[in-house]
C-alpha atoms as a PDB file:
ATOM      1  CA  UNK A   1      92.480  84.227  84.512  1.00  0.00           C
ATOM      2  CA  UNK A   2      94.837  86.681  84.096  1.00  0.00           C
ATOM      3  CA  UNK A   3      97.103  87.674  81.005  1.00  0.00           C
ATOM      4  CA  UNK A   4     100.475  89.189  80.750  1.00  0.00           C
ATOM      5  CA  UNK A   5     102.879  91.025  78.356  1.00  0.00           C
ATOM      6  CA  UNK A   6     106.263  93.043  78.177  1.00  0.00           C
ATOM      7  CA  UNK A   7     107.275  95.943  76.146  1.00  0.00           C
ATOM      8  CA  UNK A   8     110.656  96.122  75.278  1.00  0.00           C
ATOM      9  CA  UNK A   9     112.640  99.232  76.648  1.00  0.00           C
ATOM     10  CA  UNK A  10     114.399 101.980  74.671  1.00  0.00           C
ATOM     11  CA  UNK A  11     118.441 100.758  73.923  1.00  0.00           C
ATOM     12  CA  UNK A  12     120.415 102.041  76.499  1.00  0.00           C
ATOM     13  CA  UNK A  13     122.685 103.941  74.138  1.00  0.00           C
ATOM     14  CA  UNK A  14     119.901 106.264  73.070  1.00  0.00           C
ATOM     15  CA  UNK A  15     120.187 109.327  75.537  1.00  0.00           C
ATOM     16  CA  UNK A  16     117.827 111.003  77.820  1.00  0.00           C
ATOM     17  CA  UNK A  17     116.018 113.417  75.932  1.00  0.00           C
ATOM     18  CA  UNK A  18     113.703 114.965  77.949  1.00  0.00           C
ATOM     19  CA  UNK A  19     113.006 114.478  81.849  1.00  0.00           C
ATOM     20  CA  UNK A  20     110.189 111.921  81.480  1.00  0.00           C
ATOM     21  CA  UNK A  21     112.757 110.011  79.604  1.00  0.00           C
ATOM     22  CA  UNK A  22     115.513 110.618  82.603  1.00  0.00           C
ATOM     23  CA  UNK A  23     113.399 109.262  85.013  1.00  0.00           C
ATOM     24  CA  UNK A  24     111.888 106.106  83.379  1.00  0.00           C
ATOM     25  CA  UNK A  25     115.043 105.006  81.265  1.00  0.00           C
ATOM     26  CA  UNK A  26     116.198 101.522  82.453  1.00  0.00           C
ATOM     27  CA  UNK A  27     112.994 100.987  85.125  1.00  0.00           C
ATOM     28  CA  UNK A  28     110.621  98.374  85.149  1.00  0.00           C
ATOM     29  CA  UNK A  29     106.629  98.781  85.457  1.00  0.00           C
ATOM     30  CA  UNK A  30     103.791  96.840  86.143  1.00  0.00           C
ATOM     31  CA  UNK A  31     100.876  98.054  84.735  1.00  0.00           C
ATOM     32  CA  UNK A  32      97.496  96.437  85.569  1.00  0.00           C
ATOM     33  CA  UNK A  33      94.833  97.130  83.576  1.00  0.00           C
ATOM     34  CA  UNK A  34      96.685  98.355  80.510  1.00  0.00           C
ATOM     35  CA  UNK A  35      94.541  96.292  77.883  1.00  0.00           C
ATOM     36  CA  UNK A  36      92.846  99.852  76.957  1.00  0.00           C
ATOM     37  CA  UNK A  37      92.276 103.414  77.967  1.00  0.00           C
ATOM     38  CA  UNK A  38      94.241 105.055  80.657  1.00  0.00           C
ATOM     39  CA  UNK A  39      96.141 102.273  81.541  1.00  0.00           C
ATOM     40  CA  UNK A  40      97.128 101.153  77.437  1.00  0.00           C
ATOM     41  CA  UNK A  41      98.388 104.749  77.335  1.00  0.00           C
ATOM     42  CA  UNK A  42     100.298 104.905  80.216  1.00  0.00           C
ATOM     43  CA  UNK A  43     102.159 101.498  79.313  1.00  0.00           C
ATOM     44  CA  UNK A  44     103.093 102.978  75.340  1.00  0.00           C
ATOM     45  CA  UNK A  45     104.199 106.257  77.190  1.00  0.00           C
ATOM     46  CA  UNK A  46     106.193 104.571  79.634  1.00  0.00           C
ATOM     47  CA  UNK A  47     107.755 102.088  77.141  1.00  0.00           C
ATOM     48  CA  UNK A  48     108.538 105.484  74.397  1.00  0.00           C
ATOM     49  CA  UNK A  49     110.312 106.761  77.268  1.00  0.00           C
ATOM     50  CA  UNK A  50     112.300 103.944  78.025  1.00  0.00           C
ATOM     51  CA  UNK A  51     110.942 101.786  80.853  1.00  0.00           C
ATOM     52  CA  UNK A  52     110.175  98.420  80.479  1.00  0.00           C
ATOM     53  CA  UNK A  53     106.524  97.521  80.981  1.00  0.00           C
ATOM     54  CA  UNK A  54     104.900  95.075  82.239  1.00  0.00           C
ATOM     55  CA  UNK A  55     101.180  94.183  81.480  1.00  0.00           C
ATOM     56  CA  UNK A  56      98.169  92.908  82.986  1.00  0.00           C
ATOM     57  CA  UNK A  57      94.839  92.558  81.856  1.00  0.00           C
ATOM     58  CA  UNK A  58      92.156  90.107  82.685  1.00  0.00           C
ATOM     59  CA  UNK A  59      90.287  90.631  79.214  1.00  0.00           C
ATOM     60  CA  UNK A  60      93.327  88.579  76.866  1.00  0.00           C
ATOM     61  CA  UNK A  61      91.797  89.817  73.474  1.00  0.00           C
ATOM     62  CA  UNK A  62      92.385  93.650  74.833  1.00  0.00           C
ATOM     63  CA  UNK A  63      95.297  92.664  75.824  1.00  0.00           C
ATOM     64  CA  UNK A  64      96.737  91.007  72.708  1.00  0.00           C
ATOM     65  CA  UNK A  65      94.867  93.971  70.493  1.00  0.00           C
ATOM     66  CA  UNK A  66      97.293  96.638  72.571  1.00  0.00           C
ATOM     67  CA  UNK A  67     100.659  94.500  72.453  1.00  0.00           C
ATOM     68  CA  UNK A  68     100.275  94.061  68.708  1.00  0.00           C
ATOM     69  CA  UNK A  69     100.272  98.205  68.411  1.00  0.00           C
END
């Protein structure tokens, strides 16, 4: 079984502020994996710069543990 989240995206009044922002603000991504390590820190860096992220991970408790943070 797989699990699933989002992470809600930065407002779209708040403006680029730095180029990671420029080029995620507004985007969507899917991020497999992202229950911990690499992948749970890509997703928060992604979602702080405005993109909104998509989750997978087939462990739901690591899952659930990262969306709550």
């Amino acid at each position: 079984m797989c699990y699933q989240t989002s992470m809600t995206q930065r407002p779209a009044d708040v403006p680029p502020i730095d180029e990671w922002t420029a080029l995620l603000l507004g985007k969507v991504a899917v991020i497999t994996g992202g229950g911990d390590g690499i992948g749970a820190a890509i997703a928060t860096m992604f979602a702080q710069h405005g993109a909104t992220v998509e989750i997978a991970e087939i462990e739901g408790a690591r899952l659930v543990a990262h969306a709550a943070t």
